[in-house]
Protein backbone atom coordinates (compact mmCIF):
# COMPACT_ATOMS: atom_id res chain seq x y z
CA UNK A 1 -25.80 -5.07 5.32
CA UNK A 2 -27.33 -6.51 2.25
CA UNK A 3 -25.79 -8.74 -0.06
CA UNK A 4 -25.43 -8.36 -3.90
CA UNK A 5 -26.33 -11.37 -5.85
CA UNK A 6 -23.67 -10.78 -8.46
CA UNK A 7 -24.28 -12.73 -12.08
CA UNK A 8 -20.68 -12.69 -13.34
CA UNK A 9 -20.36 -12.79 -17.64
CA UNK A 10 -18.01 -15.82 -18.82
CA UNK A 11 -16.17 -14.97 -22.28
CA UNK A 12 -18.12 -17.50 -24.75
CA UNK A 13 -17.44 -21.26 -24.01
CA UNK A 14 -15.30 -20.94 -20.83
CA UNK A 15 -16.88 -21.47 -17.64
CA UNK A 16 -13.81 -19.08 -16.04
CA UNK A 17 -12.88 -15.31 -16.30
CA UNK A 18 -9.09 -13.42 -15.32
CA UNK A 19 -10.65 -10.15 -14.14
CA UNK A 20 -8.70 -6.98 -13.35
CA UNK A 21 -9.33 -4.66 -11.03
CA UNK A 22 -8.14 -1.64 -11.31
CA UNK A 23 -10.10 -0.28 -8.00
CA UNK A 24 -11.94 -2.31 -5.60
CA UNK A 25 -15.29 -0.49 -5.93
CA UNK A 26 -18.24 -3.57 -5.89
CA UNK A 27 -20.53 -3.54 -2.42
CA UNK A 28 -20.73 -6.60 -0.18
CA UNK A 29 -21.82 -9.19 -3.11
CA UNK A 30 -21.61 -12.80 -3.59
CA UNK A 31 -21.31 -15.02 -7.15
CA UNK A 32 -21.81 -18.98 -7.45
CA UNK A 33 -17.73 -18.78 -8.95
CA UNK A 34 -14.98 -20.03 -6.37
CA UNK A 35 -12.66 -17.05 -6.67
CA UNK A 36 -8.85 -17.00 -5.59
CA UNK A 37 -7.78 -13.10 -5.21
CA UNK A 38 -4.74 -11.41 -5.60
CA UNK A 39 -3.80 -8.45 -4.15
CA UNK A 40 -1.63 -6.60 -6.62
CA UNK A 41 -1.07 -3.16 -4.82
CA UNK A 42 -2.24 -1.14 -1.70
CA UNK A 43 -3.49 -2.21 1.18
CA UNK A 44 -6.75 -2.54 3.15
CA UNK A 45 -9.48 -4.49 5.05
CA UNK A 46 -11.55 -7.90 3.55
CA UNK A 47 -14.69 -9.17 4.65
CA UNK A 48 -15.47 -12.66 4.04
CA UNK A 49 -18.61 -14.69 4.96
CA UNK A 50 -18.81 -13.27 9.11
CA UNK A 51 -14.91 -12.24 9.39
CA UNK A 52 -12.71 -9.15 8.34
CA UNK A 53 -8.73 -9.48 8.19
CA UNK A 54 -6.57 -7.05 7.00
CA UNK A 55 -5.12 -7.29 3.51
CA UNK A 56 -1.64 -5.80 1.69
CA UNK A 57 -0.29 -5.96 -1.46
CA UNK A 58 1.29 -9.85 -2.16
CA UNK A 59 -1.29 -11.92 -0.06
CA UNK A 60 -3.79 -14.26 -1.86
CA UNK A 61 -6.94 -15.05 -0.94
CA UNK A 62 -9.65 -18.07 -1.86
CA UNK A 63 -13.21 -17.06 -1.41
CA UNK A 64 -16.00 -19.74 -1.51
CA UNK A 65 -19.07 -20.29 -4.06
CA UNK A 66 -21.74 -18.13 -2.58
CA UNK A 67 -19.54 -16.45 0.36
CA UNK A 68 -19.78 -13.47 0.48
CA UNK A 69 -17.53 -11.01 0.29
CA UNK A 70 -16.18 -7.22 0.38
CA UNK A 71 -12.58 -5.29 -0.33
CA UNK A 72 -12.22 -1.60 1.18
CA UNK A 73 -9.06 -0.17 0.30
CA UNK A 74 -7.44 2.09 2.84
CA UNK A 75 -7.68 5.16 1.13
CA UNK A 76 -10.71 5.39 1.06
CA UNK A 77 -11.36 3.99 4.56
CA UNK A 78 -8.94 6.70 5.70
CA UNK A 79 -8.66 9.63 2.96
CA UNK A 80 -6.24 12.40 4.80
CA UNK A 81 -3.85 8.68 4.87
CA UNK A 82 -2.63 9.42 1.20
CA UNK A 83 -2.19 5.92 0.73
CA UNK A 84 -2.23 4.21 -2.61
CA UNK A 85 -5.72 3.17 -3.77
CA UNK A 86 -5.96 -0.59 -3.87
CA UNK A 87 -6.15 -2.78 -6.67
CA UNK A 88 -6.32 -6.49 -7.36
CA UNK A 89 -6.55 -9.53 -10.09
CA UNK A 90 -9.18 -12.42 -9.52
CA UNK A 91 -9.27 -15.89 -10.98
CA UNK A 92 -13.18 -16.79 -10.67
CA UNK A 93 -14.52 -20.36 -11.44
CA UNK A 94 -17.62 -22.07 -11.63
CA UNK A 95 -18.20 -25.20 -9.13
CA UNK A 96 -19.42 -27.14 -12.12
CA UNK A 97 -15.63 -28.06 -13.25
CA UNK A 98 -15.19 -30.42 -11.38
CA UNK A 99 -16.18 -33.78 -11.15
CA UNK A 100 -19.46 -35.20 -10.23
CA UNK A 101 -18.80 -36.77 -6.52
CA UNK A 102 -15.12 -35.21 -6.22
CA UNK A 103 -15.43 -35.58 -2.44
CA UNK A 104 -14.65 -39.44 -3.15
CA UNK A 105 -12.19 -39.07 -5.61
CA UNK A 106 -8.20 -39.72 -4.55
CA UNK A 107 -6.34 -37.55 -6.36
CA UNK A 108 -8.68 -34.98 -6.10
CA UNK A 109 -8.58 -35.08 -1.90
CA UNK A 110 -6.31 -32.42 -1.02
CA UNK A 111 -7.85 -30.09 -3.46
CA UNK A 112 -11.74 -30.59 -2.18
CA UNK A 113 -10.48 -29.85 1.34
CA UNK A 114 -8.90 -27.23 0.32
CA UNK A 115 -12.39 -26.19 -1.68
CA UNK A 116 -13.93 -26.53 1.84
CA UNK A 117 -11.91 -24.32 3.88
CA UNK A 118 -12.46 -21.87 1.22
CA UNK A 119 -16.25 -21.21 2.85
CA UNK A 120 -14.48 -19.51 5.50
CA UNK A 121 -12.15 -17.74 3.07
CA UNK A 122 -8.88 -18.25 3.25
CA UNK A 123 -5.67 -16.47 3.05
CA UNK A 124 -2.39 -17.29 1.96
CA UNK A 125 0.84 -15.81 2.69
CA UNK A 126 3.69 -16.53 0.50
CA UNK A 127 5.73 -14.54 -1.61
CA UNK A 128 6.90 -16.90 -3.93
CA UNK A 129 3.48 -18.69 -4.00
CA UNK A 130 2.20 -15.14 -5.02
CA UNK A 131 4.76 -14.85 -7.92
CA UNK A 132 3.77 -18.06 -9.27
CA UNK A 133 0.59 -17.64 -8.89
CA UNK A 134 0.45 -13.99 -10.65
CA UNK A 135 2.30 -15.92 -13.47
CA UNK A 136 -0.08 -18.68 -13.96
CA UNK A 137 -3.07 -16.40 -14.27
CA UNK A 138 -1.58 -14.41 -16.77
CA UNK A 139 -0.95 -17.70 -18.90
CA UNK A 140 -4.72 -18.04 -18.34
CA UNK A 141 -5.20 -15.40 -20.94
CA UNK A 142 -3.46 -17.29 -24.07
CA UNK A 143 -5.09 -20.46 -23.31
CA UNK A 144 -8.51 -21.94 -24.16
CA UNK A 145 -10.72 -24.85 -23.28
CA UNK A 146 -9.10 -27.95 -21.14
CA UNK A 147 -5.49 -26.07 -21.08
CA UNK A 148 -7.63 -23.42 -19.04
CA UNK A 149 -8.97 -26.24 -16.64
CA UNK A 150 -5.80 -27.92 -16.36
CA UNK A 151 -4.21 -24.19 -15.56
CA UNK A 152 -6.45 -23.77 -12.87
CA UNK A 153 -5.77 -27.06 -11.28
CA UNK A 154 -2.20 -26.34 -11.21
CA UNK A 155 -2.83 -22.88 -9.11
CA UNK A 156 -5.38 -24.95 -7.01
CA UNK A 157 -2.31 -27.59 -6.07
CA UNK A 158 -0.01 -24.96 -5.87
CA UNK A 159 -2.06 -23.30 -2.97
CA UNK A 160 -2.92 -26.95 -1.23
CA UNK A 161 1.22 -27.04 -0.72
CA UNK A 162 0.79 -23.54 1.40
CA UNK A 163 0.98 -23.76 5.15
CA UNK A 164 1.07 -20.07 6.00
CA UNK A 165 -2.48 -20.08 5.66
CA UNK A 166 -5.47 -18.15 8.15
CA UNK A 167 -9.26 -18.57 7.86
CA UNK A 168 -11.15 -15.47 7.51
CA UNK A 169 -14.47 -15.94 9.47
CA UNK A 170 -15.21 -18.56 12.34
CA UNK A 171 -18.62 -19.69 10.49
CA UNK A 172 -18.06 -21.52 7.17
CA UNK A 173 -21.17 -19.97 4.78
CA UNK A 174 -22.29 -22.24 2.14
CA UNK A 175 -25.19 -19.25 0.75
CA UNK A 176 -28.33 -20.86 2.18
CA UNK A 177 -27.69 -20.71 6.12
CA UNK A 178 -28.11 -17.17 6.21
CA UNK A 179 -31.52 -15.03 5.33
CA UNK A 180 -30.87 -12.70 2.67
CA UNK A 181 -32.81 -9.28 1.46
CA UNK A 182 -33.11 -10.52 -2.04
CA UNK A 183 -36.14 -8.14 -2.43
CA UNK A 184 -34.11 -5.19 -0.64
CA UNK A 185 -34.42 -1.90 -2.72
CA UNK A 186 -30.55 -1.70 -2.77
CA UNK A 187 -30.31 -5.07 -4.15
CA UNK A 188 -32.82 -4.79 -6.65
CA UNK A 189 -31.01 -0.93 -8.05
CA UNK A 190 -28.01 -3.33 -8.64
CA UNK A 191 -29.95 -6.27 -10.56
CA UNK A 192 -31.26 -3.54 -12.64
CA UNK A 193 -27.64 -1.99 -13.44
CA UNK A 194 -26.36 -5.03 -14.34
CA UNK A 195 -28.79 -5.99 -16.37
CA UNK A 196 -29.21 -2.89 -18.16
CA UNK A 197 -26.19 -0.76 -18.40
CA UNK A 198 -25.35 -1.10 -22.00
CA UNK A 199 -28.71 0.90 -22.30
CA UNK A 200 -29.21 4.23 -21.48
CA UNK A 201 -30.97 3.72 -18.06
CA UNK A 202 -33.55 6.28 -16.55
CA UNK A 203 -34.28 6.81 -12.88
CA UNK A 204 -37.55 6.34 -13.17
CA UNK A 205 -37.30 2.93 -15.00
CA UNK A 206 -35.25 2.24 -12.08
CA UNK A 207 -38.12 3.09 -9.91
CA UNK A 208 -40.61 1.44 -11.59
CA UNK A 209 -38.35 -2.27 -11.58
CA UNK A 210 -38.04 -1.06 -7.59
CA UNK A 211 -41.64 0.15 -7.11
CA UNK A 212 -40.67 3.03 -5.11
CA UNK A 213 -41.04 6.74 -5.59
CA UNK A 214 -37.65 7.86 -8.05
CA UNK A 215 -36.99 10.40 -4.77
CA UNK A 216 -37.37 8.35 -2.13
CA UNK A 217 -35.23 5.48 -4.07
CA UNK A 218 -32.16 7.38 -4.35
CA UNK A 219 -32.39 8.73 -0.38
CA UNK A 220 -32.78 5.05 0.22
CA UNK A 221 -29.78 3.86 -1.86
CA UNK A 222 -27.28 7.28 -1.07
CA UNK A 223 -28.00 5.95 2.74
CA UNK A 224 -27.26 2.30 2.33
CA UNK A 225 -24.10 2.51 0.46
CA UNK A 226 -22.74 6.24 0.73
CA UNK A 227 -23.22 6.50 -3.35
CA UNK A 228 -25.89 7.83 -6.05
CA UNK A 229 -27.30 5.03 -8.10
CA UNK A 230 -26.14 6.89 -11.35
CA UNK A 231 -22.28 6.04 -9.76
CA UNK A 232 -22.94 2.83 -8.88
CA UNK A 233 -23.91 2.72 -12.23
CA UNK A 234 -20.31 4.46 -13.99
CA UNK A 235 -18.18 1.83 -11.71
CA UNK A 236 -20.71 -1.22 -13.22
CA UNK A 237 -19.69 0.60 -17.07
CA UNK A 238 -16.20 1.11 -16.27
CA UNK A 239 -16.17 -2.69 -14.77
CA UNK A 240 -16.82 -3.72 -17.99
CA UNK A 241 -14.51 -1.30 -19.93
CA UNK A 242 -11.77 -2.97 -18.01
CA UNK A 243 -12.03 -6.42 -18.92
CA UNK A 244 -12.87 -5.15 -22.62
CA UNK A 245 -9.47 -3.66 -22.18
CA UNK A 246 -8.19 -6.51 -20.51
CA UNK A 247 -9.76 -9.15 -23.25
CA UNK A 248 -10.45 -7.72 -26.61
CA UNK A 249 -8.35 -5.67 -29.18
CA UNK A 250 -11.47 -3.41 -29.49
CA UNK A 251 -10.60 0.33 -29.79
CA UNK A 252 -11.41 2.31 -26.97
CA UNK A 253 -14.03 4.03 -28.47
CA UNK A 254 -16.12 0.89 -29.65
CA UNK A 255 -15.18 -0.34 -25.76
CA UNK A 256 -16.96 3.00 -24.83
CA UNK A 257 -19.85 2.44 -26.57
CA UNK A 258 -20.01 -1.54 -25.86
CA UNK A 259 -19.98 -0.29 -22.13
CA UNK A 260 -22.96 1.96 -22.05
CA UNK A 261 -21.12 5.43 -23.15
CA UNK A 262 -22.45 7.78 -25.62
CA UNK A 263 -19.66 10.08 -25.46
CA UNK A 264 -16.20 8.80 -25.91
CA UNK A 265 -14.80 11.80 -24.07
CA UNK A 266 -17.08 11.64 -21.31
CA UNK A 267 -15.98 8.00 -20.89
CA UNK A 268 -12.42 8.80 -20.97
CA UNK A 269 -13.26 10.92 -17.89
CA UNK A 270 -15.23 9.04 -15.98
CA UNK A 271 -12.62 6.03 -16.60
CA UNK A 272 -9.76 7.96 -15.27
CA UNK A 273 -12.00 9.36 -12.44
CA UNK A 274 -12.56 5.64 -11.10
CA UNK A 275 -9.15 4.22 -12.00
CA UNK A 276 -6.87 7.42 -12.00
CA UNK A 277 -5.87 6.02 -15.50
CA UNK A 278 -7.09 6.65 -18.63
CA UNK A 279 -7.88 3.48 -20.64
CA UNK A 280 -4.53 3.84 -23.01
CA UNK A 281 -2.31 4.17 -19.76
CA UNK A 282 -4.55 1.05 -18.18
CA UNK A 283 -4.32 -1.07 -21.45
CA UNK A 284 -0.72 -0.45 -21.14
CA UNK A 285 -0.35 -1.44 -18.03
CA UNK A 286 -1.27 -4.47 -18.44
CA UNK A 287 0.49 -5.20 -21.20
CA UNK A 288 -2.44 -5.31 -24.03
């Protein structure tokens, strides 16, 4: 399966994002952040590096830098279920916070191992952990600079403590012992969204940037990951919409614009296609 190279956008001067997903919708993809997971509702299956583990609402997962890493929800794994669609919040955080040589550092120890097993992914399972957790994150969004650093040390020591803990693959991936189609077609549609979808984007500049026939590039793509380019391209938009939600005090019309939308209405209904919300009910929701 190929991997996406995923280039995830820090808010100015913080080298750490809260994201909020409303859906789990990105393919198999990979980022340089560490990322711890929560799994806020639903239920489903996780792949991590080479291993797949079931996953339910309350459980917390670490992911390495570089692993990577996919989240299926069960509905739409099995749609005649009519379960609840599965949604999550992730803490992601660049390597480069901590110290130079933190291997050899004391009080750092437990939290380095810890930054080790997470190449295998790990999962923890612990309501109260989870609770705290959940908590901490959410403090994430009033704070700024060091506080935000410190913040994320805290959650780190917090999950060291945990000893209902499983590793999610039996080969620890540190993104450079595995061969990668960085030049695969499907790989290169999704550098091209992300890179472009504030702009109105054309298949056939999408062809071009792929060098294959407009035609022939979207039988490719529809067969590799069971959707059209132009929605891949909608859940990349509405990505973005949800952290502008999530971040900004930006109406939801400038957010539809800012996100690639022409058409306030037509975002509206593309946003509450993806997240069976509309984004007054999802701002809401989380409290904005």
């Amino acid at each position: 399966m190929a991997i996406l190279e995923r280039k995830i956008i820090h808010e100015i001067d913080t080298s750490c994002s809260h994201i909020i997903y409303p859906q789990f919708v990105l393919p198999r993809h990979k980022h340089a952040e560490y990322e711890i997971m929560l799994f806020t509702q639903g239920s489903g299956k996780q792949f991590v590096g080479e291993g797949v583990a079931d996953f339910q609402e309350g459980d917390i997962a670490l992911i390495g830098s570089n692993v990577p890493h996919l989240h299926l929800c069960n509905s739409k794994l099995n749609p005649v279920a009519n379960t609840v669609c599965s949604a999550g919040e992730a803490l992601q955080f660049l390597p480069d916070i901590f110290p130079v040589h933190v291997e050899n550092l004391p009080d750092y120890q437990e939290i380095y191992r810890l930054l080790r097993k997470s190449q295998y992914g790990v999962r923890f399972y612990d309501k109260g952990l989870y609770d705290e957790v959940k908590e901490l994150f959410q403090e994430m969004d009033l704070l700024k600079h060091t506080n935000r650093l410190i913040t994320i040390l805290r959650i780190l020591g917090r999950l060291t403590e945990c000893r209902n803990i499983k590793l999610l693959s039996d080969v620890a991936y540190n993104g450079s012992n595995r061969l990668l189609e960085v030049n695969e077609p499907v790989n290169k549609v999704y550098t091209y969204l992300f890179n472009h979808f504030k702009e109105k984007v054309l298949l056939q500049e999408v062809a071009d940037y792929v060098k294959q026939n407009p035609s022939a590039l979207c039988r490719y793509f529809k067969q590799r990951t069971d959707k059209s380019i132009f929605q891949c391209l909608a859940e990349i938009r509405i990505e973005h919409a949800c952290k502008l939600l999530s971040y900004s005090n930006l109406s939801v019309s400038q957010i539809a614009f800012e996100s690639g939308f022409n058409s306030v209405p037509y975002f509206i209904k593309q946003f509450q296609s993806i997240t069976e919300k509309t984004p007054g009910e999802y701002r809401e929701l989380i409290g904005r």
